[in-house]
Protein backbone atom coordinates (compact mmCIF):
# COMPACT_ATOMS: atom_id res chain seq x y z
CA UNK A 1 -50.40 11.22 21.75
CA UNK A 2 -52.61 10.45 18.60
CA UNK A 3 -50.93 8.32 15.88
CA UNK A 4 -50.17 11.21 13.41
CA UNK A 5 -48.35 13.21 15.84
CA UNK A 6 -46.38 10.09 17.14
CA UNK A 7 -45.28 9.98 14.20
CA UNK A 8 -44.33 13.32 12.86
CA UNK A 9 -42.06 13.08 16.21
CA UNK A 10 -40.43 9.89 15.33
CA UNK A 11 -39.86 11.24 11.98
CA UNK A 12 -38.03 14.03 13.21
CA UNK A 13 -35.98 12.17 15.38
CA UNK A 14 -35.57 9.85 12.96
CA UNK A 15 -34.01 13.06 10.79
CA UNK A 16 -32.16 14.60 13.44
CA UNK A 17 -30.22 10.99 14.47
CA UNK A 18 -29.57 10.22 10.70
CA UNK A 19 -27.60 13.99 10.38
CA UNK A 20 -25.63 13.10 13.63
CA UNK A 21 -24.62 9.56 12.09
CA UNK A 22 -23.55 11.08 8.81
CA UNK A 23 -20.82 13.49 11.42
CA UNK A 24 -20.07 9.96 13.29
CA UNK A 25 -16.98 8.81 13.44
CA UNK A 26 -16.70 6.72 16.58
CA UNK A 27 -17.91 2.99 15.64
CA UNK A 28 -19.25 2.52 18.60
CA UNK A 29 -21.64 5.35 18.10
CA UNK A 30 -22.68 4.35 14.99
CA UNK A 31 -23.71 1.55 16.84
CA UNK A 32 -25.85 3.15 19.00
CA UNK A 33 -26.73 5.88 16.40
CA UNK A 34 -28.39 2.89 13.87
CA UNK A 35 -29.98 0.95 16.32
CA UNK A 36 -31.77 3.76 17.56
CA UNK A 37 -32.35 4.50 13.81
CA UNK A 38 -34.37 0.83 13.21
CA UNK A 39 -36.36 1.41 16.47
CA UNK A 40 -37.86 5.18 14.98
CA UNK A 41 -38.09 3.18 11.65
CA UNK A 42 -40.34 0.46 13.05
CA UNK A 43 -42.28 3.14 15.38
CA UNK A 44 -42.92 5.24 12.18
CA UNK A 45 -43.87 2.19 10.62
CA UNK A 46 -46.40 0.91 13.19
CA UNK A 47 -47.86 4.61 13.61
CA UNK A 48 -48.11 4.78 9.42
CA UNK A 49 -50.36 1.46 10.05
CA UNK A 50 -52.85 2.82 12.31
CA UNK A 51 -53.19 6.20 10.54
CA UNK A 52 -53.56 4.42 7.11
CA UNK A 53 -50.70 6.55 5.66
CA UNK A 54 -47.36 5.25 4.11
């Protein structure tokens, strides 16, 4: 998967988790929900590197 599309994908998972958390309720979850969350951050990052954008 080239770097740009790696991260267009992590970006929208990266959307589509932050909705769910905002409907969370369940701290365990939330958990789950945010440290999922600073995993897509750091892959967006690291993709964002190698493309030269960000």
């Amino acid at each position: 998967m080239h770097e740009d599309e790696r991260r267009n994908v992590a970006l929208s998972n990266y959307e589509r988790l932050a909705a769910t958390l905002e409907q969370t309720t369940d701290p365990a979850q939330v958990i789950v929900l945010e440290s999922c969350l600073d995993e897509l951050r750091t892959e967006i990052g690291e993709a964002a590197e190698v493309t030269g954008t960000f």
